[in-house]
N, C-alpha and C. Protein backbone atom coordinates (compact mmCIF):
# COMPACT_ATOMS: atom_id res chain seq x y z
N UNK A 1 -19.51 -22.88 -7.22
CA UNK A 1 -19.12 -21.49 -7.08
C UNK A 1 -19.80 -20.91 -5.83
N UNK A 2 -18.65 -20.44 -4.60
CA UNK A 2 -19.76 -19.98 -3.64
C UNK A 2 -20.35 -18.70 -3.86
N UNK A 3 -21.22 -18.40 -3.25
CA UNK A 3 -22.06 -16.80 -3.28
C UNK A 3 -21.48 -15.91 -2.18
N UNK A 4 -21.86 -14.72 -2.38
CA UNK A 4 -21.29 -13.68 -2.10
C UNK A 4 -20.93 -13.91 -0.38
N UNK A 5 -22.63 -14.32 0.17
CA UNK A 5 -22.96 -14.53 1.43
C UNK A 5 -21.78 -15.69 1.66
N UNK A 6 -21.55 -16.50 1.18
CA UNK A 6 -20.84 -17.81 1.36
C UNK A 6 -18.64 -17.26 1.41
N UNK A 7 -19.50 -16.95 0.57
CA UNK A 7 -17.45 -15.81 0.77
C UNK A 7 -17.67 -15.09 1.84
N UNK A 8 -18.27 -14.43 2.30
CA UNK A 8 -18.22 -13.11 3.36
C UNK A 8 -17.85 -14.37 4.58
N UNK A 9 -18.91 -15.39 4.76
CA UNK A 9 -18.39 -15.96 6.01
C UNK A 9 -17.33 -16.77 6.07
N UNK A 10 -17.11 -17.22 4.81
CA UNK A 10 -15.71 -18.18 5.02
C UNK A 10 -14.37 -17.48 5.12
N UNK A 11 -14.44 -15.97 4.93
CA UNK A 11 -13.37 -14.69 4.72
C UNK A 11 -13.38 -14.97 6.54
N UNK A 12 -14.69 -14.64 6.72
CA UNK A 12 -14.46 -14.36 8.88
C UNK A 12 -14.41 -15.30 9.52
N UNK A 13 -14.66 -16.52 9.27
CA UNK A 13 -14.40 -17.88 9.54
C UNK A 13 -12.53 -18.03 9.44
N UNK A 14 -12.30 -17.59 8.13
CA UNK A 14 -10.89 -17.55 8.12
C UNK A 14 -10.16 -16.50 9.06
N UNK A 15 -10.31 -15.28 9.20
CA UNK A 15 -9.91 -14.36 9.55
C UNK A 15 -9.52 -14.78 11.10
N UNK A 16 -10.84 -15.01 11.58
CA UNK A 16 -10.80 -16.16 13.18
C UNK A 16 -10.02 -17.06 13.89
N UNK A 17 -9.61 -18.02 12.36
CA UNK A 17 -8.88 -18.88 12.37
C UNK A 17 -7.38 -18.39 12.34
N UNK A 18 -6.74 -17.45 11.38
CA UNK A 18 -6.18 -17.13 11.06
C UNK A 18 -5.51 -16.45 12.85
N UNK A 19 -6.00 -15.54 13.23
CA UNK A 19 -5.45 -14.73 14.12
C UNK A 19 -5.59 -15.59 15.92
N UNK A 20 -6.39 -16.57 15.50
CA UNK A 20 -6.59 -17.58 17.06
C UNK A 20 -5.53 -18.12 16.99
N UNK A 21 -4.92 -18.82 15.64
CA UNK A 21 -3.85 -19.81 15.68
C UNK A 21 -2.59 -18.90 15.77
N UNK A 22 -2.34 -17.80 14.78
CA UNK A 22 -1.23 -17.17 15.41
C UNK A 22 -1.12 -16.58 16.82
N UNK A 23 -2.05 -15.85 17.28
CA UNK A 23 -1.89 -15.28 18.69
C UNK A 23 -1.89 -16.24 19.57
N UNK A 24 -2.08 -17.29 19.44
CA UNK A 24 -2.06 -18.70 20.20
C UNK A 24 -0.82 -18.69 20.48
N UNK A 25 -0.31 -18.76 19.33
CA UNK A 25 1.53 -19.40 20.06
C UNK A 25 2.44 -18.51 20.71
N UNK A 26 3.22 -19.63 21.41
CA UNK A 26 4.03 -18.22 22.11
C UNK A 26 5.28 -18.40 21.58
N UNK A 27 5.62 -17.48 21.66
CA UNK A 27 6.62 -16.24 21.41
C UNK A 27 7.69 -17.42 20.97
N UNK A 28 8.45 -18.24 21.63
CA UNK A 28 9.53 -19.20 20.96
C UNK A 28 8.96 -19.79 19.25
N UNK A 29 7.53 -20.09 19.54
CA UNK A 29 7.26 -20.86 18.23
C UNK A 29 7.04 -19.97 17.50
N UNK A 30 6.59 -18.87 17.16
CA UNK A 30 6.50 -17.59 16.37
C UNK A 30 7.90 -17.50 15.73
N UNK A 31 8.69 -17.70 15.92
CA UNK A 31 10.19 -17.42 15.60
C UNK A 31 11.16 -18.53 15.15
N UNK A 32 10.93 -19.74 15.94
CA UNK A 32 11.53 -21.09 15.31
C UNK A 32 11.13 -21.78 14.03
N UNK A 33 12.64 -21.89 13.52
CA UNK A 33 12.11 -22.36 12.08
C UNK A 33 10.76 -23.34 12.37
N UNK A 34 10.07 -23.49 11.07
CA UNK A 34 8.98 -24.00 11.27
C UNK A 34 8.81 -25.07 10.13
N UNK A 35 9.19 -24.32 8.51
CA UNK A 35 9.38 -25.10 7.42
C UNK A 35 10.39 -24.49 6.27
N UNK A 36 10.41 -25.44 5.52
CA UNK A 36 11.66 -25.31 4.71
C UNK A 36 11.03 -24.10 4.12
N UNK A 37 12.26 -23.56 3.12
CA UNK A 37 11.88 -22.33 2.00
C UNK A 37 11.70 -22.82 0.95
N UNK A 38 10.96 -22.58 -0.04
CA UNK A 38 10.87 -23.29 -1.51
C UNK A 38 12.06 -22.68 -2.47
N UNK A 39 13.12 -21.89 -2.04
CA UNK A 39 14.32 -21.20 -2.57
C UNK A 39 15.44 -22.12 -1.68
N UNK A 40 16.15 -22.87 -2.80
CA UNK A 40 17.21 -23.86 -2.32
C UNK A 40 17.99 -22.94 -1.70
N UNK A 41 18.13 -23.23 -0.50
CA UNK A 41 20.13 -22.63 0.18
C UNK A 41 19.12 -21.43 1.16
N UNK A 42 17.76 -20.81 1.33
CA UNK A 42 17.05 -20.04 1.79
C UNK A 42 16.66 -20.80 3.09
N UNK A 43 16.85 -19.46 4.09
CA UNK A 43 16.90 -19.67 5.46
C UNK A 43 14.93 -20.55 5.45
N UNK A 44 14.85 -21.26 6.65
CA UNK A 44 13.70 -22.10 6.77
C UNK A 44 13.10 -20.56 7.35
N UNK A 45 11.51 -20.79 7.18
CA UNK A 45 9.96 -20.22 7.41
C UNK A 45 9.81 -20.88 8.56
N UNK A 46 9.70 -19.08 9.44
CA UNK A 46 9.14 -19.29 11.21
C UNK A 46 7.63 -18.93 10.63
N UNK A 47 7.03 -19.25 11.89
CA UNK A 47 5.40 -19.21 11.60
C UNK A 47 4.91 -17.40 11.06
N UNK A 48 5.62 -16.49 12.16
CA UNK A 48 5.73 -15.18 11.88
C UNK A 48 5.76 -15.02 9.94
N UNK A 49 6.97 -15.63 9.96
CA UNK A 49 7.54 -15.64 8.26
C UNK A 49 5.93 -15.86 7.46
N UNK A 50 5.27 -17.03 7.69
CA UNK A 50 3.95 -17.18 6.72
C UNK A 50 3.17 -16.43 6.86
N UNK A 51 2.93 -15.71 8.13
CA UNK A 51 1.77 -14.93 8.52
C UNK A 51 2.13 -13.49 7.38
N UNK A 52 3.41 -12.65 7.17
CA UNK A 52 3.83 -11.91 6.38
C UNK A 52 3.43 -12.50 4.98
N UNK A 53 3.50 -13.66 4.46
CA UNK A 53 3.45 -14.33 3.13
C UNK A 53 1.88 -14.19 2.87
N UNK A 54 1.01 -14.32 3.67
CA UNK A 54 -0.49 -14.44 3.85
C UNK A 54 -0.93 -12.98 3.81
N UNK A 55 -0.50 -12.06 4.32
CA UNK A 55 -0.24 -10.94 4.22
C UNK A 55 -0.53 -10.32 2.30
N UNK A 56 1.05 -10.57 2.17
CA UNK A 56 1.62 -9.99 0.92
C UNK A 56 0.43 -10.92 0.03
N UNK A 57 0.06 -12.07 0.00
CA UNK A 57 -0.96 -12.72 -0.89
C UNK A 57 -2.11 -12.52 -0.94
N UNK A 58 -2.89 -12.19 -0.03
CA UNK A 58 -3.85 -11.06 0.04
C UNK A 58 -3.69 -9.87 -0.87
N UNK A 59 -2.77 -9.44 -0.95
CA UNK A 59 -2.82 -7.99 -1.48
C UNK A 59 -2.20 -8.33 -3.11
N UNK A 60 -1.67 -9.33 -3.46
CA UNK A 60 -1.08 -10.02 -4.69
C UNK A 60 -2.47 -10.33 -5.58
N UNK A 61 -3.88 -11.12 -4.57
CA UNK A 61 -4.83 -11.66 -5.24
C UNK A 61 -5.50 -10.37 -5.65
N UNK A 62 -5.36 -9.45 -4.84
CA UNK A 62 -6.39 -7.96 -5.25
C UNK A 62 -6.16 -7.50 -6.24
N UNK A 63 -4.90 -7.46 -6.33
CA UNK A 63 -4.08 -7.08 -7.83
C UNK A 63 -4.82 -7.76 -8.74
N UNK A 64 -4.65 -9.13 -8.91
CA UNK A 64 -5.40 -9.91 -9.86
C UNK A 64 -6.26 -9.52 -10.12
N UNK A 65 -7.33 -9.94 -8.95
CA UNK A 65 -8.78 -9.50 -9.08
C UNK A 65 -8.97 -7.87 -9.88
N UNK A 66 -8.82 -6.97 -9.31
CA UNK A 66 -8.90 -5.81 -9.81
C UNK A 66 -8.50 -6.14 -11.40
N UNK A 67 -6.99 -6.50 -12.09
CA UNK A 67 -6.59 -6.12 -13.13
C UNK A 67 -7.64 -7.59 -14.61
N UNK A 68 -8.66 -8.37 -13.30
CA UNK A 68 -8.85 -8.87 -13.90
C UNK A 68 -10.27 -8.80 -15.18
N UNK A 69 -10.92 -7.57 -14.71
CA UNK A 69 -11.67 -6.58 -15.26
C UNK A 69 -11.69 -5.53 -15.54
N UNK A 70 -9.99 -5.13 -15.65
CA UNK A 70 -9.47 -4.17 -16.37
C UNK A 70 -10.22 -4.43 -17.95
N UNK A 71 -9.96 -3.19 -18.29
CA UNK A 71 -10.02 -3.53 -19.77
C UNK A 71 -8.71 -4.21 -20.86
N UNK A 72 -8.00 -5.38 -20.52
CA UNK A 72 -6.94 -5.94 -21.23
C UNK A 72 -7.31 -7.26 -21.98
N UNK A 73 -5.93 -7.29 -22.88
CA UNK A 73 -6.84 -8.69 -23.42
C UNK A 73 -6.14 -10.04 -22.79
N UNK A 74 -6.77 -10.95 -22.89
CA UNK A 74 -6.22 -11.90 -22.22
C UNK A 74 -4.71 -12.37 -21.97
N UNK A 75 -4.04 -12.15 -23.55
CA UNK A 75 -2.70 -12.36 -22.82
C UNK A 75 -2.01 -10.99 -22.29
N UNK A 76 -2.15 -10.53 -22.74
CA UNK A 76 -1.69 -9.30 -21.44
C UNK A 76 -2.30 -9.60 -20.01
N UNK A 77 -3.11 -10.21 -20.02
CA UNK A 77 -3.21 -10.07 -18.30
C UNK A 77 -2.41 -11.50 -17.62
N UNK A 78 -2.46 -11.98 -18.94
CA UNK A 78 -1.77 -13.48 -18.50
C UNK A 78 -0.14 -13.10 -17.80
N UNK A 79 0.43 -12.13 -19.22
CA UNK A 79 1.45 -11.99 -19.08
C UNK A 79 2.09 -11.06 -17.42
N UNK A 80 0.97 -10.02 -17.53
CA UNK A 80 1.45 -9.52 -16.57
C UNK A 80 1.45 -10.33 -14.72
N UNK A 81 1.04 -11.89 -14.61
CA UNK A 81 1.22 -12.55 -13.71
C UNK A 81 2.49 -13.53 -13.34
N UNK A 82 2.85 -13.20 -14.51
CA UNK A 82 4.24 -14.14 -14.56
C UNK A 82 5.43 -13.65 -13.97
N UNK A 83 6.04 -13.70 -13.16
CA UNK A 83 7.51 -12.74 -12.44
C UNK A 83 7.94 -12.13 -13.38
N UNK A 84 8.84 -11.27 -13.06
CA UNK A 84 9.24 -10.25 -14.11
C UNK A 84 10.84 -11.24 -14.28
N UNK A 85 11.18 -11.15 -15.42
CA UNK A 85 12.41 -11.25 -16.01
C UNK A 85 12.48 -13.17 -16.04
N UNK A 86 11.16 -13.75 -15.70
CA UNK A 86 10.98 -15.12 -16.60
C UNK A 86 10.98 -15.38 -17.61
N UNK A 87 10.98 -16.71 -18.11
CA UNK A 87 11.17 -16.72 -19.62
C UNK A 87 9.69 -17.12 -19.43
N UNK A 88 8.85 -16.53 -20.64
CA UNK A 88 7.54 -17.19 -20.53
C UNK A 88 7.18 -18.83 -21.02
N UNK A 89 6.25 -19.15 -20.79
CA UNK A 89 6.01 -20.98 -21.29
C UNK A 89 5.74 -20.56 -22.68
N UNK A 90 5.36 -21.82 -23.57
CA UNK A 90 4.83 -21.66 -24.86
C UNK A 90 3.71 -21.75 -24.47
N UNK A 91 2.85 -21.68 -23.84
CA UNK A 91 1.28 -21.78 -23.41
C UNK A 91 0.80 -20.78 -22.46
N UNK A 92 0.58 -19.83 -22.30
CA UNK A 92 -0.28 -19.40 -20.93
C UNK A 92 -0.88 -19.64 -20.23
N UNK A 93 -1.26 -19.54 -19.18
CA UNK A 93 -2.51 -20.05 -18.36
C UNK A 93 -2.67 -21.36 -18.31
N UNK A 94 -2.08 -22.08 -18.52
CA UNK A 94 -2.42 -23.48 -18.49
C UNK A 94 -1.09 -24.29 -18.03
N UNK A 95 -1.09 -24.42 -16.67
CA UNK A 95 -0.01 -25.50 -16.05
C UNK A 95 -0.30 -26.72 -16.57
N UNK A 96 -1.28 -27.52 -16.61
CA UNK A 96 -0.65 -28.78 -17.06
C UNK A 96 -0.34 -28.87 -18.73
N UNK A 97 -0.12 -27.88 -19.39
CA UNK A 97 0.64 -27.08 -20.98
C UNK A 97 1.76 -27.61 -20.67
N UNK A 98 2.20 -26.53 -19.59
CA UNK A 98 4.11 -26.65 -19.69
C UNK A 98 4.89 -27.62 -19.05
N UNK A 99 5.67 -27.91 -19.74
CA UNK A 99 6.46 -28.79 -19.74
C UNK A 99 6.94 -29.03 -18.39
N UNK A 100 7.73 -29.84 -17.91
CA UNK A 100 8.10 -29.70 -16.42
C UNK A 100 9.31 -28.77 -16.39
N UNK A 101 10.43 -28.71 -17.15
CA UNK A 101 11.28 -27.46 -16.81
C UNK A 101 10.51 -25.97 -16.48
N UNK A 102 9.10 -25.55 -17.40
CA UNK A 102 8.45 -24.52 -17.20
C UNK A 102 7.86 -24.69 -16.05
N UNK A 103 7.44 -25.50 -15.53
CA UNK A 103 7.03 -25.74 -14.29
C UNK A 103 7.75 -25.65 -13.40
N UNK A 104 9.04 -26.16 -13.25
CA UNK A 104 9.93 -25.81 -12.35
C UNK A 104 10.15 -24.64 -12.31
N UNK A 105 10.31 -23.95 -13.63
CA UNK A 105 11.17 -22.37 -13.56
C UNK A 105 9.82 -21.42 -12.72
N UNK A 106 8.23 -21.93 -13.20
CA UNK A 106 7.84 -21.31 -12.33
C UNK A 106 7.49 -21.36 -11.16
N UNK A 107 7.63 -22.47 -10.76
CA UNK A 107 7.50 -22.47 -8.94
C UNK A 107 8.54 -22.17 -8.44
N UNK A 108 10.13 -22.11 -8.94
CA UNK A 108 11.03 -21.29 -8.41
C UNK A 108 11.13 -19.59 -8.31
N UNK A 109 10.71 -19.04 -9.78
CA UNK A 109 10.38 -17.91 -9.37
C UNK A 109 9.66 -17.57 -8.73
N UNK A 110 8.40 -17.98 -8.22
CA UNK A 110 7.20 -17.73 -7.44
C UNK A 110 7.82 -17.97 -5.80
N UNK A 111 8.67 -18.96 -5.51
CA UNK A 111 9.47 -18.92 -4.52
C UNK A 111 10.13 -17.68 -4.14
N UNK A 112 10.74 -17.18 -5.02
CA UNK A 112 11.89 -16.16 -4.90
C UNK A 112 10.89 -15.14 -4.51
N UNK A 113 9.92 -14.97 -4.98
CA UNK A 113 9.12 -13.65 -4.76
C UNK A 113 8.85 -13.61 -3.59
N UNK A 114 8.18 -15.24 -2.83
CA UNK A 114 7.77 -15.07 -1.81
C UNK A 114 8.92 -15.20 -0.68
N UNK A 115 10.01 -15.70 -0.81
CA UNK A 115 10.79 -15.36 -0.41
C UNK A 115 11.22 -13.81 0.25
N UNK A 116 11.46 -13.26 -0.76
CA UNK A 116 11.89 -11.75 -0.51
C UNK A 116 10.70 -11.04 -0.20
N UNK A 117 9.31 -11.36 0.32
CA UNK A 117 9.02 -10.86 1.18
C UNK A 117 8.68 -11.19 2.22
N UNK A 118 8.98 -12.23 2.69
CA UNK A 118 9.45 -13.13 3.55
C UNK A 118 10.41 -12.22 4.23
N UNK A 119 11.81 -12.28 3.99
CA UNK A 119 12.94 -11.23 4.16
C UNK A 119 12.72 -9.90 4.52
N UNK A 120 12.35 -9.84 3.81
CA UNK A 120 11.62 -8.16 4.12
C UNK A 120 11.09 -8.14 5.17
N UNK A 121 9.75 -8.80 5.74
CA UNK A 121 9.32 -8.31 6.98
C UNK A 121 9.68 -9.39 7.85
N UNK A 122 10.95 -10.30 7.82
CA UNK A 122 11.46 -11.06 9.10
C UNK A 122 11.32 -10.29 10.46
N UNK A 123 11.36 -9.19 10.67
CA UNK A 123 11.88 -8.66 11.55
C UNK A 123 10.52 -8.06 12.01
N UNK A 124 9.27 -8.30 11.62
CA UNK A 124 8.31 -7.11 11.91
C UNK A 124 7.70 -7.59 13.29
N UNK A 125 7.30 -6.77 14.07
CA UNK A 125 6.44 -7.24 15.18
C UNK A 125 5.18 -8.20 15.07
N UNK A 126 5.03 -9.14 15.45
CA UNK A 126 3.56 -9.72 15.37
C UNK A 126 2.12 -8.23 15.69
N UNK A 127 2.32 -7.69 16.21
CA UNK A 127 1.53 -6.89 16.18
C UNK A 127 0.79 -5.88 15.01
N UNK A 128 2.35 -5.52 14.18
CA UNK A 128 2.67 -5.23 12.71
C UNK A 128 2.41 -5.72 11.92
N UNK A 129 2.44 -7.55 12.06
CA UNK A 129 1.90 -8.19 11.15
C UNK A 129 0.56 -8.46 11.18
N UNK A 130 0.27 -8.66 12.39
CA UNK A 130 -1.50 -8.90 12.74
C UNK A 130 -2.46 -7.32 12.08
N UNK A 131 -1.73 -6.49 12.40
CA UNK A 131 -2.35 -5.22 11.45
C UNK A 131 -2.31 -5.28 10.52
N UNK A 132 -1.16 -5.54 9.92
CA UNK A 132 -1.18 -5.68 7.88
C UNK A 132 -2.03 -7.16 7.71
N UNK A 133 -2.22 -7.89 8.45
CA UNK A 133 -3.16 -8.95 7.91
C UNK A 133 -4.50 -8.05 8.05
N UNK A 134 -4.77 -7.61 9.01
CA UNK A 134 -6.30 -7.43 9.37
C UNK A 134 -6.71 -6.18 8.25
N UNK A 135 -5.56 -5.16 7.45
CA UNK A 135 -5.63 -4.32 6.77
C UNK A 135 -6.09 -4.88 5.52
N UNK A 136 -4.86 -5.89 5.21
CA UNK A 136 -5.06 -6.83 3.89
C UNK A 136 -6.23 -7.46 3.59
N UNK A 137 -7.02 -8.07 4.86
CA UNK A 137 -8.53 -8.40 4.76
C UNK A 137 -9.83 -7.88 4.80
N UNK A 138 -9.56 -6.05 5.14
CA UNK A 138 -10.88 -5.65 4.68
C UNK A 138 -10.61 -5.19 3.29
N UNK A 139 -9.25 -4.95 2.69
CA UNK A 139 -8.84 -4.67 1.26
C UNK A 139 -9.79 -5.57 0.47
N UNK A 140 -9.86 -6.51 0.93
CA UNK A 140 -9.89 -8.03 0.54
C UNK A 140 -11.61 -7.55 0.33
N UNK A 141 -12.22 -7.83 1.50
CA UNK A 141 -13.53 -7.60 1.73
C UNK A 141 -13.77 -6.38 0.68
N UNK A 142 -13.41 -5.09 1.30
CA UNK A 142 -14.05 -4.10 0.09
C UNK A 142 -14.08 -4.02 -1.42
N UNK A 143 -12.89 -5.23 -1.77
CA UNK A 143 -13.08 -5.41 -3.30
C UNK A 143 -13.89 -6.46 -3.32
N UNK A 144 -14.41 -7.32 -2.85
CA UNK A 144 -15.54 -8.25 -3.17
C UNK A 144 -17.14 -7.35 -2.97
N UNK A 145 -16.99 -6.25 -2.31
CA UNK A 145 -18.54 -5.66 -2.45
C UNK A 145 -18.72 -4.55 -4.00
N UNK A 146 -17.42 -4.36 -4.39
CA UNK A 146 -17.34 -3.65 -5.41
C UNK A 146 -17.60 -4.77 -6.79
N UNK A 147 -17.66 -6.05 -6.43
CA UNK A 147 -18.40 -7.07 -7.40
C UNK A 147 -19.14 -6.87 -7.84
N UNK A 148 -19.63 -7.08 -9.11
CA UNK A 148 -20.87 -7.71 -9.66
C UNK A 148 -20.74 -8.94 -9.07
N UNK A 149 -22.63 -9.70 -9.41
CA UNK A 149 -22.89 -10.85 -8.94
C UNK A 149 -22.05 -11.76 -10.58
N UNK A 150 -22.61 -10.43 -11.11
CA UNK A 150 -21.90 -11.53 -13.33
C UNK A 150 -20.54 -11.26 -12.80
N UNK A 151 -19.33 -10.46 -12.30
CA UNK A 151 -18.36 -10.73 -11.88
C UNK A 151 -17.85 -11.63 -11.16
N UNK A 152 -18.92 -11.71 -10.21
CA UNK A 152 -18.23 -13.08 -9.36
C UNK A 152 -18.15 -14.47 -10.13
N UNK A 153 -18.97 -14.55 -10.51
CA UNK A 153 -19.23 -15.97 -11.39
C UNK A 153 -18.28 -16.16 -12.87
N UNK A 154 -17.72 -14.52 -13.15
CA UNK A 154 -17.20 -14.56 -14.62
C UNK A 154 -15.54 -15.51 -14.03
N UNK A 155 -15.53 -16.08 -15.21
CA UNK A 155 -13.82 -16.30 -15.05
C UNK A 155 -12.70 -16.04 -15.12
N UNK A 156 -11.64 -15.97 -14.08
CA UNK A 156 -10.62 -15.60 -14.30
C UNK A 156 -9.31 -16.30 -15.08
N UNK A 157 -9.07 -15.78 -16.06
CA UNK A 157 -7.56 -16.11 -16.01
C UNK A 157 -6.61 -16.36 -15.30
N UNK A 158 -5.52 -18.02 -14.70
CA UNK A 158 -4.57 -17.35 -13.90
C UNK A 158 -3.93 -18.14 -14.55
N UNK A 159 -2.31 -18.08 -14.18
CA UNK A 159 -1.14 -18.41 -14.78
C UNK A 159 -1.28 -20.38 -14.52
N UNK A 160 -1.95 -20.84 -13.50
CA UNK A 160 -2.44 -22.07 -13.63
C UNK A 160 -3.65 -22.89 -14.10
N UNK A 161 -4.26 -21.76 -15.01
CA UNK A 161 -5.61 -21.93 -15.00
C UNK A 161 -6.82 -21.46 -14.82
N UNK A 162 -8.23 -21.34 -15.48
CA UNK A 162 -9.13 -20.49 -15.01
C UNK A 162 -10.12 -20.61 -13.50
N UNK A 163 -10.52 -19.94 -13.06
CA UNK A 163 -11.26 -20.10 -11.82
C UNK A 163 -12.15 -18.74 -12.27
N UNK A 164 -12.99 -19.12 -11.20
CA UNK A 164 -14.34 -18.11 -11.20
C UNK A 164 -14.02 -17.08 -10.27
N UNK A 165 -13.90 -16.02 -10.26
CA UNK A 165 -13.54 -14.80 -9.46
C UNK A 165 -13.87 -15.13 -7.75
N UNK A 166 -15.32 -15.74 -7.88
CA UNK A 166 -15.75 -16.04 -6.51
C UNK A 166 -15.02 -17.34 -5.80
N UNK A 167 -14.16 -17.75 -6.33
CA UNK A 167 -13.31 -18.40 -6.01
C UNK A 167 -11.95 -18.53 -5.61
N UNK A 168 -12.00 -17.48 -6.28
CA UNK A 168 -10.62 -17.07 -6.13
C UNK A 168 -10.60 -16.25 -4.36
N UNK A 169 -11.46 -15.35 -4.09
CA UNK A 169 -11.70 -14.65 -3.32
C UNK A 169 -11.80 -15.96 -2.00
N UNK A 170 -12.77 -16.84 -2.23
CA UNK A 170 -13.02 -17.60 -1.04
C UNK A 170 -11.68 -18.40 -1.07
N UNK A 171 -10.87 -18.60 -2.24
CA UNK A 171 -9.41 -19.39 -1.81
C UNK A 171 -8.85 -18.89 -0.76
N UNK A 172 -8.69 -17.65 -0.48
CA UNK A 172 -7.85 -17.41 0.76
C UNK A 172 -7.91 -18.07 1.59
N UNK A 173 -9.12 -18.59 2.07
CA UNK A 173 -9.19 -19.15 3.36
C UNK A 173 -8.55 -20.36 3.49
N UNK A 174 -8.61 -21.03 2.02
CA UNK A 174 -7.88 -22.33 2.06
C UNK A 174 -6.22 -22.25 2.09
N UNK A 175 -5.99 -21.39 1.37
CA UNK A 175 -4.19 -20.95 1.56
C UNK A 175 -4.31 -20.76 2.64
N UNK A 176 -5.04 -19.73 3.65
CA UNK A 176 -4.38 -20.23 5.25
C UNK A 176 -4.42 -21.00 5.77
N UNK A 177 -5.30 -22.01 5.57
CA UNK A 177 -5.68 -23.10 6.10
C UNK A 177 -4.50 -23.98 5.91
N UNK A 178 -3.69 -24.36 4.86
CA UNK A 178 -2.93 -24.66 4.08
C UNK A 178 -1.58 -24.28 5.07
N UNK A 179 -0.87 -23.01 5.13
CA UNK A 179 0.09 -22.86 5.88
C UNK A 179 -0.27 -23.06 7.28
N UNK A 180 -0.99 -22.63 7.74
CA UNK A 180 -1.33 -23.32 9.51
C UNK A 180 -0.93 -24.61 9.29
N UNK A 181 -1.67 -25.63 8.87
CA UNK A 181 -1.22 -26.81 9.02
C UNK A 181 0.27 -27.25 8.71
N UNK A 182 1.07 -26.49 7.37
CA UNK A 182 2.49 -26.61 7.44
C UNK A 182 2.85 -26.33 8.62
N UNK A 183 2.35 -25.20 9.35
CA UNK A 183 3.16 -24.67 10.76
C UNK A 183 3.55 -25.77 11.45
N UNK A 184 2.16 -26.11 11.61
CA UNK A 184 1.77 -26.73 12.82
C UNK A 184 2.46 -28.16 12.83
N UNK A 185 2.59 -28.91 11.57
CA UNK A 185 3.38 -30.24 11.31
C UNK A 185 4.50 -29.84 11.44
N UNK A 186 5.28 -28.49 11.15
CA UNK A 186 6.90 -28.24 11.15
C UNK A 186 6.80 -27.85 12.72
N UNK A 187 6.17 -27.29 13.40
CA UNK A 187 6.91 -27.53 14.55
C UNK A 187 6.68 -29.01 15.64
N UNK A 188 5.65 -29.48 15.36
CA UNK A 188 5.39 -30.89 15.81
C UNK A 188 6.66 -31.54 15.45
N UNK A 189 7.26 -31.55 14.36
CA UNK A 189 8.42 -32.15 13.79
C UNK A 189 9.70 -31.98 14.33
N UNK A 190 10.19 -30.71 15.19
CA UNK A 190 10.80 -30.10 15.48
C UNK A 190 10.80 -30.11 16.57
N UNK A 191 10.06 -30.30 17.64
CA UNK A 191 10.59 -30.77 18.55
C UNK A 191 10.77 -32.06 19.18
């Protein structure tokens, strides 16, 4: 479980990373498909496209985080992570529970979501997006100082499983880490 100090730098370590590799590229690769969509028949993900997805997931995990010391009981908070108008699993929180059709149904809906906001900000300026990232990450930051240290360490509920809050928080860095390298193999591939 990292510590607080250990999240703060791997957040700006990421943040670094995050905005060197996008402002790096120019302008053709920002825009050329880059990788497939996880929504069959859905236009392919330009690099721009993930940087919006990284974006919107940032502000998706805060949700979590925040509702995750709400005062609710567990399956209500379970429930409320699941897309709206899914059929739920017979299990919560626990992916390797459901069956593989539940598994499918939920990495397709989770597609669709990210999809449509994907769609949504196709069109935004990198500049637009480099602001809503850099917005999304002190969001990010100011809910990790509003921690307890027993918060960070307590566990979270998620629709795949539990993790420790302070983990969840330092995941970001690995989800970007994660799409950079998709980028970067889809356009290596591509040309």
């Amino acid at each position: 479980m990292p510590t607080r100090a250990e999240i703060l730098d791997t957040l700006a370590a990421s943040q670094t990373q995050v905005l060197a590799f996008f402002q790096g590229l120019s302008q053709e690769d920002l825009v050329r498909p880059a990788t497939a969509s996880d929504v069959p028949g859905a236009a392919p993900w330009c690099a721009k496209d993930h940087l919006a997805h990284l974006v919107q997931n940032e502000r998706n995990i805060q949700q979590l985080l925040r509702r995750a010391f709400a005062d609710e009981s567990r399956e209500v908070f379970l429930r409320s992570q699941y897309p709206e108008g899914m059929p739920l699993p017979g299990i919560l929180g626990d992916w390797d529970a459901l069956t593989p059709e539940e598994q499918e149904r939920m990495e397709l809906a989770v597609a669709k979501i990210n999809q449509t906001t994907v769609d949504a900000h196709h069109d935004d300026s990198m500049e637009l997006l480099v602001a809503n990232f850099l917005a999304a990450r002190q969001e990010l930051l100011d809910l990790l100082h509003q921690f307890t240290d027993e918060q960070l360490a307590a566990p979270v509920a998620t629709v795949v499983g539990e993790a420790t809050a302070s983990d969840i928080f330092a995941g970001r860095a690995g989800h970007a880490t994660e799409h950079i390298t998709a980028i970067e193999e889809g356009l290596r591939q591509s040309m």
